[in-house]
PDB file of N, CA and C in Angstrom:
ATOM      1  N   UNK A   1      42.465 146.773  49.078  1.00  0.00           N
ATOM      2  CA  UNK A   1      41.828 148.066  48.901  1.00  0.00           C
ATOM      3  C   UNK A   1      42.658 149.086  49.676  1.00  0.00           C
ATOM      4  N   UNK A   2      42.909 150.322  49.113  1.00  0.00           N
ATOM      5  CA  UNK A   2      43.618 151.242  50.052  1.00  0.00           C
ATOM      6  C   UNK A   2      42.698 152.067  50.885  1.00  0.00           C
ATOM      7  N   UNK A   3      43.630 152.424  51.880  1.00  0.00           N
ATOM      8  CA  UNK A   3      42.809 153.601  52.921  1.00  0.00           C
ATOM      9  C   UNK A   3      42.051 154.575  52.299  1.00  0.00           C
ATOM     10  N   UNK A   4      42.398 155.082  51.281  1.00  0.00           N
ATOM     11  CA  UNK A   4      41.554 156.362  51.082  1.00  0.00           C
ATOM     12  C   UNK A   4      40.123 155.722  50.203  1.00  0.00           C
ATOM     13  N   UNK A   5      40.464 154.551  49.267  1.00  0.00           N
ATOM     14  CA  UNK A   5      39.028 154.151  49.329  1.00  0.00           C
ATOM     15  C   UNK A   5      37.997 153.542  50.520  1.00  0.00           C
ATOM     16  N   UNK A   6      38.562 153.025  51.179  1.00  0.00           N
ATOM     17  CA  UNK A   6      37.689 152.769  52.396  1.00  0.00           C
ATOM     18  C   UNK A   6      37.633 153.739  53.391  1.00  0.00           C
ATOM     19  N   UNK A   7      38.169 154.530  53.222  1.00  0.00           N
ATOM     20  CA  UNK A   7      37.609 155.929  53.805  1.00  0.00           C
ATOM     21  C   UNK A   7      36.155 156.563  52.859  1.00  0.00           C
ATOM     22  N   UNK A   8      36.539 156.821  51.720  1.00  0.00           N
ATOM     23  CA  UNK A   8      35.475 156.916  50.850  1.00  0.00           C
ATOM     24  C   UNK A   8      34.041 156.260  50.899  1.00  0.00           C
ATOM     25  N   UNK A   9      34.338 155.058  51.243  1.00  0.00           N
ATOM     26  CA  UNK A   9      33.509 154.166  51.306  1.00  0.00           C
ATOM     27  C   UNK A   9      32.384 154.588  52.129  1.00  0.00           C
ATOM     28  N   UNK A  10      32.812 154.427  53.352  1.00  0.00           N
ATOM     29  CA  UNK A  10      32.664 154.813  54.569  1.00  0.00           C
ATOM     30  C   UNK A  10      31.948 156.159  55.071  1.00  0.00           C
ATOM     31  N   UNK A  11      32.418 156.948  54.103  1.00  0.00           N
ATOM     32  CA  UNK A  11      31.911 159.101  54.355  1.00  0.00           C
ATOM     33  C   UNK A  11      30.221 158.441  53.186  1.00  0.00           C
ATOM     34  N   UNK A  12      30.310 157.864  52.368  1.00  0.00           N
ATOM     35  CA  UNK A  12      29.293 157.754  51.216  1.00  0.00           C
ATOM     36  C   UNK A  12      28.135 157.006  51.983  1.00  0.00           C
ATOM     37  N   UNK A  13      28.519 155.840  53.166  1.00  0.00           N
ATOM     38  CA  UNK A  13      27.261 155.082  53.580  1.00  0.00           C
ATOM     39  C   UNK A  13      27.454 153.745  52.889  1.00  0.00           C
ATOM     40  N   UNK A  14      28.346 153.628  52.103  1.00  0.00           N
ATOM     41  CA  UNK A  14      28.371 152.447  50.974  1.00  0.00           C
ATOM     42  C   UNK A  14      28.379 151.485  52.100  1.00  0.00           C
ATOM     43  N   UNK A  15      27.930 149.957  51.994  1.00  0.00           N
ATOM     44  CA  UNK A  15      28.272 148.789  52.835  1.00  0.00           C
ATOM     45  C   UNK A  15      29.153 147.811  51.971  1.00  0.00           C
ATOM     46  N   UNK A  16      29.514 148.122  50.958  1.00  0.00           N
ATOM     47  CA  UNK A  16      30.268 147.122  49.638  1.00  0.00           C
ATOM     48  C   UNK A  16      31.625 148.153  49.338  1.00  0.00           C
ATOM     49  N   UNK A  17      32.357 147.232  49.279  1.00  0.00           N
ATOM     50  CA  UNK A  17      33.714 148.089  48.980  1.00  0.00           C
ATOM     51  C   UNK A  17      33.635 148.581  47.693  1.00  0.00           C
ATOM     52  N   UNK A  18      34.809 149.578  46.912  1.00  0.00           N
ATOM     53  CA  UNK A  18      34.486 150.519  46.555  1.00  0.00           C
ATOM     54  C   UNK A  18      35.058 149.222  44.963  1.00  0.00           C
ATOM     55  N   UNK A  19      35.544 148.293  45.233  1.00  0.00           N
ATOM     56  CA  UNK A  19      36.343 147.273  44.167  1.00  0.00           C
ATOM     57  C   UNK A  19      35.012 146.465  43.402  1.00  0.00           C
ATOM     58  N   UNK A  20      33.814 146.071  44.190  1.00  0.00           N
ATOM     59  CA  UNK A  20      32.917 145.677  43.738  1.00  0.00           C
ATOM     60  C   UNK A  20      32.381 146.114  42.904  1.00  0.00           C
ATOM     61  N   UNK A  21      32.153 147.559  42.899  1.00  0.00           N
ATOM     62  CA  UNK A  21      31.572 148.598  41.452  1.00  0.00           C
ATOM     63  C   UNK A  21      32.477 148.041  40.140  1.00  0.00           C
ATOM     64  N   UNK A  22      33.238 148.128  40.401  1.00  0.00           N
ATOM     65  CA  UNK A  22      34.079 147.550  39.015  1.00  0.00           C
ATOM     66  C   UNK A  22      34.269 146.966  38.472  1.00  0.00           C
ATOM     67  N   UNK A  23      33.631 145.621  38.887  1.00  0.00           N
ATOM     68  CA  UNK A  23      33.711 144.276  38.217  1.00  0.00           C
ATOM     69  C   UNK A  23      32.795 144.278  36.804  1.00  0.00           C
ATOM     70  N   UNK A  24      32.681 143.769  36.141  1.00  0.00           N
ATOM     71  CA  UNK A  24      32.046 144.105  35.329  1.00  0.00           C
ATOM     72  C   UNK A  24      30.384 142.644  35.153  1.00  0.00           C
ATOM     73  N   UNK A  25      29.763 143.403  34.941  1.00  0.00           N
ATOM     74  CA  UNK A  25      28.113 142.771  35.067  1.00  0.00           C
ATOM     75  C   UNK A  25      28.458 141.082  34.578  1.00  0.00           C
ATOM     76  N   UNK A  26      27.654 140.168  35.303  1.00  0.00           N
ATOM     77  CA  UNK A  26      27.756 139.219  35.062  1.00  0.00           C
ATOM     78  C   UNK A  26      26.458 138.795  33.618  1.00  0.00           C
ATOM     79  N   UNK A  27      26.310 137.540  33.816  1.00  0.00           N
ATOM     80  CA  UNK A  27      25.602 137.788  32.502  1.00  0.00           C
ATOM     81  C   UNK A  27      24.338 137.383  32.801  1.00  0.00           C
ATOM     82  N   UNK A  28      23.852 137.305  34.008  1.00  0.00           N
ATOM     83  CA  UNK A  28      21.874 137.464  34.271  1.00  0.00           C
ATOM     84  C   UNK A  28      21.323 138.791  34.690  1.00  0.00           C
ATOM     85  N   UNK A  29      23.152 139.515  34.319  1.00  0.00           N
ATOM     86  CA  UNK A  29      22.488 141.387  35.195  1.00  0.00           C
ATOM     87  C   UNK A  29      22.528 141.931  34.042  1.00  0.00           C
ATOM     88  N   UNK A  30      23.259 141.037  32.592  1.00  0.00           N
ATOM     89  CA  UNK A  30      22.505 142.387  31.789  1.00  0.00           C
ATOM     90  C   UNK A  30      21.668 142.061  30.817  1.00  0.00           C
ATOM     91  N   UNK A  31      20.910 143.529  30.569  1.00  0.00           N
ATOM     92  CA  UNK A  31      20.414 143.506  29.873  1.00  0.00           C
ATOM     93  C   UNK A  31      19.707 142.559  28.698  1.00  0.00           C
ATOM     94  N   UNK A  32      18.744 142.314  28.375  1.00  0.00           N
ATOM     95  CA  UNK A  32      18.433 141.177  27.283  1.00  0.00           C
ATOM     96  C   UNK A  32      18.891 142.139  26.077  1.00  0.00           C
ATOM     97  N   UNK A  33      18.822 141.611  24.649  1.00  0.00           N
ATOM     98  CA  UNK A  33      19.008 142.362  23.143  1.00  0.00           C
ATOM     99  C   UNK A  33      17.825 142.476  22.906  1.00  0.00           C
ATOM    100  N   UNK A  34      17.407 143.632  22.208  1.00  0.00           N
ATOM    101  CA  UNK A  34      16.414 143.717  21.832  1.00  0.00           C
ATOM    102  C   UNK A  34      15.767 142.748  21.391  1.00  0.00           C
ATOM    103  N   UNK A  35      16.594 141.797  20.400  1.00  0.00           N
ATOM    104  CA  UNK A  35      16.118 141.418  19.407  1.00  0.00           C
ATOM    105  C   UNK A  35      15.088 139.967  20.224  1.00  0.00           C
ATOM    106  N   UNK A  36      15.576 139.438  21.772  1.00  0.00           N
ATOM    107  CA  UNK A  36      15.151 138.720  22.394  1.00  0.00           C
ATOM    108  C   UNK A  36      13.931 138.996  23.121  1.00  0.00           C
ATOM    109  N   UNK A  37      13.686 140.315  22.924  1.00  0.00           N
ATOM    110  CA  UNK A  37      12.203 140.569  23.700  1.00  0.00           C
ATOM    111  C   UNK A  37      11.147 141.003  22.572  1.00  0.00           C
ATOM    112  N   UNK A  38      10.335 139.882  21.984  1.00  0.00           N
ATOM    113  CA  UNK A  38       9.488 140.674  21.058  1.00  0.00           C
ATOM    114  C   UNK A  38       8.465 141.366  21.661  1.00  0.00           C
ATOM    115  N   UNK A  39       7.553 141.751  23.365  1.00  0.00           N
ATOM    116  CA  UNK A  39       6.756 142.284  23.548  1.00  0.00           C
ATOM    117  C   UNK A  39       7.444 143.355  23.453  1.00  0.00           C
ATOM    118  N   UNK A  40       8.685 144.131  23.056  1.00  0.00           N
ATOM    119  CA  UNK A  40       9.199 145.720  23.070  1.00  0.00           C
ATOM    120  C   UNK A  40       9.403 145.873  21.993  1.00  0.00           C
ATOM    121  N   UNK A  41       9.576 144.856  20.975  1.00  0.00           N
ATOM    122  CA  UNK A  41       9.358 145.029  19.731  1.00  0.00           C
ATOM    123  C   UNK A  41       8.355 145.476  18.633  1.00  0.00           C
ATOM    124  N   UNK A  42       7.025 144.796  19.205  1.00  0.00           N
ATOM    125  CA  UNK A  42       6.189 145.237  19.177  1.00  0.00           C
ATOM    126  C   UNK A  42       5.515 146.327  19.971  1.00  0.00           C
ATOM    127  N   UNK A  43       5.688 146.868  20.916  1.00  0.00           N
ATOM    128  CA  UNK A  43       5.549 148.394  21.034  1.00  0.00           C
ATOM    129  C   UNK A  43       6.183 149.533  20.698  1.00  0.00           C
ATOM    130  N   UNK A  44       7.877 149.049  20.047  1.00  0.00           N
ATOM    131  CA  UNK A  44       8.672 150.143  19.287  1.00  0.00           C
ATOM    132  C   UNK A  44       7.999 150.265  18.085  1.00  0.00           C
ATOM    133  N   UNK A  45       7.347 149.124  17.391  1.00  0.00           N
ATOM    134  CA  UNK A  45       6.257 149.180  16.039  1.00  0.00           C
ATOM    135  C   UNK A  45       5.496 150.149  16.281  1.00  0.00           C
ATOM    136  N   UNK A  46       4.789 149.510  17.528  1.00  0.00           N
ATOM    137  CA  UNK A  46       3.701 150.166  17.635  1.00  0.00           C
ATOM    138  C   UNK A  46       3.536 151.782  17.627  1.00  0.00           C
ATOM    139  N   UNK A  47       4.567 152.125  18.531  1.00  0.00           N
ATOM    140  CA  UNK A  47       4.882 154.100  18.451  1.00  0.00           C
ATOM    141  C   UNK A  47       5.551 154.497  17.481  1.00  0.00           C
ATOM    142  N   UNK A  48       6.393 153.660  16.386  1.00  0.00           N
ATOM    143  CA  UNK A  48       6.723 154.196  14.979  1.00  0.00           C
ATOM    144  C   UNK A  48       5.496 154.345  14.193  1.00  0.00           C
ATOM    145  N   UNK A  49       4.371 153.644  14.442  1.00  0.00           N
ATOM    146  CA  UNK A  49       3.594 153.493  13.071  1.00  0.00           C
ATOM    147  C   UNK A  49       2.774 154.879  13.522  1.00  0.00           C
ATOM    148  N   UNK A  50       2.126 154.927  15.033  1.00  0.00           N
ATOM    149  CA  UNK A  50       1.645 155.686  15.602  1.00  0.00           C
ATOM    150  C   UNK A  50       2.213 156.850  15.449  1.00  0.00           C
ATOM    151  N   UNK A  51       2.893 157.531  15.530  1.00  0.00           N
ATOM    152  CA  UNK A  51       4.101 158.932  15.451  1.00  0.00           C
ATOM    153  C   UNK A  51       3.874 159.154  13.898  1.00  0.00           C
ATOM    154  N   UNK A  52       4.464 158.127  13.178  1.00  0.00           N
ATOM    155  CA  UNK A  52       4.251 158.430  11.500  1.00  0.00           C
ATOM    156  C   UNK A  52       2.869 158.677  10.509  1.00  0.00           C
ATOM    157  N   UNK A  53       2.091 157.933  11.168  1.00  0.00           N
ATOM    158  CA  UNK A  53       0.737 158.406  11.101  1.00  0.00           C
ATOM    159  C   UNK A  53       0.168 159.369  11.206  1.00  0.00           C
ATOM    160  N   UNK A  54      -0.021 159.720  12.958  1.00  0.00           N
ATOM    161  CA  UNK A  54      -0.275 160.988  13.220  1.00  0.00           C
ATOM    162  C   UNK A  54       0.501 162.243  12.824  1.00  0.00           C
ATOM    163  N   UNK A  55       1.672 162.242  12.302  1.00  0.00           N
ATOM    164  CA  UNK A  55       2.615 162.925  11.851  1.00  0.00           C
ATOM    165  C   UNK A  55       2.057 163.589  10.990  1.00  0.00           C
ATOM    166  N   UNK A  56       1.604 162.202   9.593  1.00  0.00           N
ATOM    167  CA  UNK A  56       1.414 162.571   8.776  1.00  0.00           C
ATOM    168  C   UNK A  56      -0.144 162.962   8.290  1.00  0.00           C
ATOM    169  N   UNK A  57      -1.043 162.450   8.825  1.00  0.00           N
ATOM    170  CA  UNK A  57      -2.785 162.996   8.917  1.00  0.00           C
ATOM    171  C   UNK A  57      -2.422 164.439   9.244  1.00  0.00           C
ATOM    172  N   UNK A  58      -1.901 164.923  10.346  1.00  0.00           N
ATOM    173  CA  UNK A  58      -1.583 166.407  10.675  1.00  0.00           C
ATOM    174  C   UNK A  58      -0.686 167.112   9.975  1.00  0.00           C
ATOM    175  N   UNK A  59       0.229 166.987   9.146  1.00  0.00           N
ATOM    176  CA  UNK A  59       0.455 167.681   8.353  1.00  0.00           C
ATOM    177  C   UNK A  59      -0.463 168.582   6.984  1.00  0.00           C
ATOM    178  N   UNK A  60      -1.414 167.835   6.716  1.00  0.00           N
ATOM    179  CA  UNK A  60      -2.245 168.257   5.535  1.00  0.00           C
ATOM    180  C   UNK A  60      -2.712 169.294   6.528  1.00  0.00           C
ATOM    181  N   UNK A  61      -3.606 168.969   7.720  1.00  0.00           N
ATOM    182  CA  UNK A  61      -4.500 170.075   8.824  1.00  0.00           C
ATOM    183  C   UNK A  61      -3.308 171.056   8.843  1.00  0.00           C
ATOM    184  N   UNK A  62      -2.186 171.002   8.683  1.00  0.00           N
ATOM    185  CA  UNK A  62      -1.395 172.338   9.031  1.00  0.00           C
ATOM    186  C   UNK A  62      -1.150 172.947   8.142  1.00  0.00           C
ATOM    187  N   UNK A  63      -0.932 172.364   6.857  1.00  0.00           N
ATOM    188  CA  UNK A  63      -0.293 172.770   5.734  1.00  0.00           C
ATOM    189  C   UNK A  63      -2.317 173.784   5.058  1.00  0.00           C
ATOM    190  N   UNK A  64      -3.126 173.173   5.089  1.00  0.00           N
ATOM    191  CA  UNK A  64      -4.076 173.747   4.843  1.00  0.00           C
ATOM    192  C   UNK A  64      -4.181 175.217   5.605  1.00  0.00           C
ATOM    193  N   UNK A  65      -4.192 174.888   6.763  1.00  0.00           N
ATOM    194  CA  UNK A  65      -4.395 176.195   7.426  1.00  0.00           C
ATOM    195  C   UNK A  65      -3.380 176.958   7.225  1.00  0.00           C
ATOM    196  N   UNK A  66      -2.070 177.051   6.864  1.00  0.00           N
ATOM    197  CA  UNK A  66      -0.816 177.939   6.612  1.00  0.00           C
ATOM    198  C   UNK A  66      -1.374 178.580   4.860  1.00  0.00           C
ATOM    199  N   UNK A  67      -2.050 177.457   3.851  1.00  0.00           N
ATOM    200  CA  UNK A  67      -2.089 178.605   2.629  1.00  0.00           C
ATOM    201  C   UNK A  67      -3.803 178.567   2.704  1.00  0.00           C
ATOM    202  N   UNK A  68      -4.354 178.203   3.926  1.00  0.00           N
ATOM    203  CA  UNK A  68      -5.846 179.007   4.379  1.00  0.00           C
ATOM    204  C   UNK A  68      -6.835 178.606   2.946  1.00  0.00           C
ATOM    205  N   UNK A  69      -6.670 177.204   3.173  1.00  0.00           N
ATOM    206  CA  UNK A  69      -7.620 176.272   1.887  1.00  0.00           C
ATOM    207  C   UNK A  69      -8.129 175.482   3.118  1.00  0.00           C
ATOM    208  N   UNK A  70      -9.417 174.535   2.785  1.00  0.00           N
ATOM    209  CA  UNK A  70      -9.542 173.382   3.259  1.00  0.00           C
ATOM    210  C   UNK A  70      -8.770 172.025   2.704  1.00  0.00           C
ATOM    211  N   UNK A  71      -8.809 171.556   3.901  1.00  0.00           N
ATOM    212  CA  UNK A  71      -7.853 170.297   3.231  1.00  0.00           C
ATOM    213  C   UNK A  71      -8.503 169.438   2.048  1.00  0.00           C
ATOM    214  N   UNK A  72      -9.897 169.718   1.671  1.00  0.00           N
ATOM    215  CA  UNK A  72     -10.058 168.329   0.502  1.00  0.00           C
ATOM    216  C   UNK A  72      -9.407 169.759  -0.687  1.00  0.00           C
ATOM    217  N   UNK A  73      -9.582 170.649  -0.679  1.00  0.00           N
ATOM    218  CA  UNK A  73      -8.655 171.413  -1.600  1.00  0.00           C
ATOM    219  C   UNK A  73      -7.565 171.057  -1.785  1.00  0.00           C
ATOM    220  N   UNK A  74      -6.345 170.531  -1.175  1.00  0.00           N
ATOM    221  CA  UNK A  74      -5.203 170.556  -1.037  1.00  0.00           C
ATOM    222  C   UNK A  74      -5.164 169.433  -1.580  1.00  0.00           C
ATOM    223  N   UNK A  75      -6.196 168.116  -1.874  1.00  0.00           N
ATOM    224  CA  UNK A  75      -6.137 167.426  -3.021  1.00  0.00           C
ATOM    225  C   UNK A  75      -5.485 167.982  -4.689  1.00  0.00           C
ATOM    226  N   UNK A  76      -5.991 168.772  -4.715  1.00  0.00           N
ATOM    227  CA  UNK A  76      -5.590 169.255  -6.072  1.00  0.00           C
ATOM    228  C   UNK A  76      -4.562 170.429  -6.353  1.00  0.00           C
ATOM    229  N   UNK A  77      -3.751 170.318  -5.156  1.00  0.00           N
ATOM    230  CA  UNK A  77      -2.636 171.201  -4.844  1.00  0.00           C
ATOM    231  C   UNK A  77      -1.631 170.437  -4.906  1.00  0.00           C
ATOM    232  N   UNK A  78      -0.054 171.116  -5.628  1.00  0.00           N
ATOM    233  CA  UNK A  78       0.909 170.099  -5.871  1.00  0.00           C
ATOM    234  C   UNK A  78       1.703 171.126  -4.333  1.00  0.00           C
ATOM    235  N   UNK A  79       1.794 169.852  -3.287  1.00  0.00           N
ATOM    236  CA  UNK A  79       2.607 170.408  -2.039  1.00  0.00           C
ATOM    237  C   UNK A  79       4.184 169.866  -2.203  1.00  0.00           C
ATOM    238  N   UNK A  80       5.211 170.558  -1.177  1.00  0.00           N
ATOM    239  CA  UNK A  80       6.315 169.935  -1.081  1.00  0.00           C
ATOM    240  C   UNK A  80       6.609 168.792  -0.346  1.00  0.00           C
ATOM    241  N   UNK A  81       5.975 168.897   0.667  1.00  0.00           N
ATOM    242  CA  UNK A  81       5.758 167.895   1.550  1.00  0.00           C
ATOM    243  C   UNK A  81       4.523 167.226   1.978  1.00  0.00           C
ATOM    244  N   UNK A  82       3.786 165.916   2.061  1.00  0.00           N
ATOM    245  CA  UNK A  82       4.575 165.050   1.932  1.00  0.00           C
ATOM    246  C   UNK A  82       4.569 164.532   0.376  1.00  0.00           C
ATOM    247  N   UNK A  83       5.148 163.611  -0.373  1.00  0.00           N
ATOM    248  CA  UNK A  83       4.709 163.465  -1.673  1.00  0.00           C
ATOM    249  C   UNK A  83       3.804 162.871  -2.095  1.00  0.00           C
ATOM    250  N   UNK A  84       3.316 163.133  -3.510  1.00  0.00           N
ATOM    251  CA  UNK A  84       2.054 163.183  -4.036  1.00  0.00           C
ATOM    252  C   UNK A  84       1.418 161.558  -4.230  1.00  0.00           C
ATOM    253  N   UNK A  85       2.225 160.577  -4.082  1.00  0.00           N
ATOM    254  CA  UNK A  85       1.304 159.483  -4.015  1.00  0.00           C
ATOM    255  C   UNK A  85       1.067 159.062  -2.797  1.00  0.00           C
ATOM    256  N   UNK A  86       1.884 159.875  -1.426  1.00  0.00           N
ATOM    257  CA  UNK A  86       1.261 159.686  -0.120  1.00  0.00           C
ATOM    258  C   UNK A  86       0.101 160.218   0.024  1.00  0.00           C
ATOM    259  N   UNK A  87       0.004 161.862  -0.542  1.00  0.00           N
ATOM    260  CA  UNK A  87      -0.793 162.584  -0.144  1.00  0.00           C
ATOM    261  C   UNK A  87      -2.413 161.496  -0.951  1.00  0.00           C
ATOM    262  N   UNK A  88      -2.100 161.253  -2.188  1.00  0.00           N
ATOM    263  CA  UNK A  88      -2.878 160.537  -3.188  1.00  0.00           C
ATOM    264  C   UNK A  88      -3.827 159.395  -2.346  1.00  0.00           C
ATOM    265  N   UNK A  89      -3.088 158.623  -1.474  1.00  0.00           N
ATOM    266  CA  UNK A  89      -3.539 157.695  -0.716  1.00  0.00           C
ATOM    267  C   UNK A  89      -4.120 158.471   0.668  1.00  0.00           C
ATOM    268  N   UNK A  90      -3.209 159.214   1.214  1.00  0.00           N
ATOM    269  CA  UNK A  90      -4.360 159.738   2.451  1.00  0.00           C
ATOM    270  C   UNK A  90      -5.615 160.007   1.885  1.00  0.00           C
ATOM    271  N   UNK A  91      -6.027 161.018   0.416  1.00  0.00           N
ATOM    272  CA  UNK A  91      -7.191 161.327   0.207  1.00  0.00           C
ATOM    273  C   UNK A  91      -7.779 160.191  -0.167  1.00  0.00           C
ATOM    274  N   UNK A  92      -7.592 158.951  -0.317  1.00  0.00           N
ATOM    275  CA  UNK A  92      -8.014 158.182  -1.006  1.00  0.00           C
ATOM    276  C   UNK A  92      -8.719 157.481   0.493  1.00  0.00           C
ATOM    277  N   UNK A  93      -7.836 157.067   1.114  1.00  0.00           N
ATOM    278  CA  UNK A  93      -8.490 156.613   2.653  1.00  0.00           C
ATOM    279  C   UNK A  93      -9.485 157.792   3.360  1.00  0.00           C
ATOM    280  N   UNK A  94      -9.518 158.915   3.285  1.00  0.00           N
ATOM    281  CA  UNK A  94     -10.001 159.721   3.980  1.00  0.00           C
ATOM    282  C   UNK A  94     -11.516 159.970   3.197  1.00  0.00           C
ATOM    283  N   UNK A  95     -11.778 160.074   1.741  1.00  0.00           N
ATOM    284  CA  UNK A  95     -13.315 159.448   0.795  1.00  0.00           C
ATOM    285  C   UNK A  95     -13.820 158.704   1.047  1.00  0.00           C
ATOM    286  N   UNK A  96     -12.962 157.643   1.241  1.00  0.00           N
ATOM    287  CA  UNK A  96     -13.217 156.098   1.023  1.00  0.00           C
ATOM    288  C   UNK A  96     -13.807 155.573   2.912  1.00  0.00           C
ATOM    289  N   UNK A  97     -12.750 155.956   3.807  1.00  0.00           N
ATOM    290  CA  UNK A  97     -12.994 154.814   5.065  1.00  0.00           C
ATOM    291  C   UNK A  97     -13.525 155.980   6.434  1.00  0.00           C
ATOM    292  N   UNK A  98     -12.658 157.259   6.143  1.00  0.00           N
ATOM    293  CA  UNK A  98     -12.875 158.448   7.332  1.00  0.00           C
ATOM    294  C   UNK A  98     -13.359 159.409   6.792  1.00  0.00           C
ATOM    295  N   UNK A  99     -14.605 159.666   6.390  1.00  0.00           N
ATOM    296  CA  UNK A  99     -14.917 161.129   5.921  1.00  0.00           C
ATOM    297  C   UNK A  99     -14.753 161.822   6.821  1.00  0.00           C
ATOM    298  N   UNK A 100     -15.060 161.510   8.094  1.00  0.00           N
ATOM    299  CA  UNK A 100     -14.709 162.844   9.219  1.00  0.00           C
ATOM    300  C   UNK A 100     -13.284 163.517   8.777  1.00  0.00           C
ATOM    301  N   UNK A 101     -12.133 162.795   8.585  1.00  0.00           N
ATOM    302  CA  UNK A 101     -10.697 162.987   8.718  1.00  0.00           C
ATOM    303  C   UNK A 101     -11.020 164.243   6.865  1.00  0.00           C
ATOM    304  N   UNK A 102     -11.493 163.830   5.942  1.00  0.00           N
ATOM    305  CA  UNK A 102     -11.893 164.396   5.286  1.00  0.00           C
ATOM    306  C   UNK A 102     -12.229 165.654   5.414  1.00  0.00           C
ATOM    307  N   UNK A 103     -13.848 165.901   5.880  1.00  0.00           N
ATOM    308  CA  UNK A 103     -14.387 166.641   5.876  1.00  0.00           C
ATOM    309  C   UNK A 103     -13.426 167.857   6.916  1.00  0.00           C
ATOM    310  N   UNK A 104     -12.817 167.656   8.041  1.00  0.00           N
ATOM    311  CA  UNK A 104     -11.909 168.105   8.660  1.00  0.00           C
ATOM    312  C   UNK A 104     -12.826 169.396   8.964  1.00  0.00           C
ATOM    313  N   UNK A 105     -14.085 169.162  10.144  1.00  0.00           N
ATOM    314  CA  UNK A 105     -14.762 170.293  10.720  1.00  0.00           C
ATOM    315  C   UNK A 105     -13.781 171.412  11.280  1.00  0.00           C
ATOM    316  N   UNK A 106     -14.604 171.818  12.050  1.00  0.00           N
ATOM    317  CA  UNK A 106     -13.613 173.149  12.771  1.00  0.00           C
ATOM    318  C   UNK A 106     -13.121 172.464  14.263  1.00  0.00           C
ATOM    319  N   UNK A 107     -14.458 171.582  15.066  1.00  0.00           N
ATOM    320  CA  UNK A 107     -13.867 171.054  15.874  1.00  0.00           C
ATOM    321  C   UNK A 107     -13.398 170.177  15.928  1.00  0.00           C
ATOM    322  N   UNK A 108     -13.052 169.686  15.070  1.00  0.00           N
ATOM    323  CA  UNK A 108     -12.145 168.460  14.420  1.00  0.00           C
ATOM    324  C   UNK A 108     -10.878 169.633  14.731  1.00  0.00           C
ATOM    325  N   UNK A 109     -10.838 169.781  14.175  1.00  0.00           N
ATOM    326  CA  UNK A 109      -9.162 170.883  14.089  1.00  0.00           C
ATOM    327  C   UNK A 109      -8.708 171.671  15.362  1.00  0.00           C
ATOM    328  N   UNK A 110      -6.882 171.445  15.228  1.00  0.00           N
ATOM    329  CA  UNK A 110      -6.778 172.181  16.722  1.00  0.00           C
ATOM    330  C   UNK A 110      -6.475 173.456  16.305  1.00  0.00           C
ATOM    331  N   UNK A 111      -6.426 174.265  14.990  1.00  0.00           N
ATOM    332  CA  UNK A 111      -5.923 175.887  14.730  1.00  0.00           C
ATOM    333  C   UNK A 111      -7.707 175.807  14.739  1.00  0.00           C
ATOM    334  N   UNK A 112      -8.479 175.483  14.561  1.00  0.00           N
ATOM    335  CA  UNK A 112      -9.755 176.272  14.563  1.00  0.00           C
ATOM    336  C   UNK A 112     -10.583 177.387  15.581  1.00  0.00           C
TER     337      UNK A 112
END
């Protein structure tokens, strides 16, 4: 090691020379692959499905309030986004399993 790294060393507090940083990770320091940990696998599911969901339930609540319809109106509205056999199935779940998500009160809603 030369002087000016162990000078370095030394001004920083380090107790490990400055050559040790460089070695490169052995193989119980790194990292696992994703593909070896399924409990993170299943929570990357879990916040994709979650995010895309809520994404998409709140889009109709926004898109309603921007052309100032209620959302079971927007059933029979051809929108750009999202497309019409998504939208087809949200209304279809929202009759069928959530009328609340349906009916979409005022305090149900966050523009209300």
């Amino acid at each position: 090691m030369s002087k000016s790294k162990e000078v370095r060393s030394a001004q920083n507090g380090d107790k490990a020379p400055v050559a040790a940083v460089d070695k490169p990770l052995a193989a119980a320091d790194r990292p696992l692959p994703l593909s070896s940990r399924s409990v993170d696998i299943l929570l990357a599911f879990w916040f994709l499905l979650f995010a895309f969901s809520t994404t998409f339930t709140d889009i109709h609540n926004f898109t309603a309030s921007i052309k100032g319809v209620t959302v079971p109106e927007l059933e029979h509205m051809e929108l750009v986004y999202p497309p019409k056999f998504l939208t087809d199935l949200y209304f279809r779940w929202a009759r069928t399993v959530d009328p609340l998500l349906y009916a979409n009160p005022v305090w149900w809603s966050v523009d209300g």
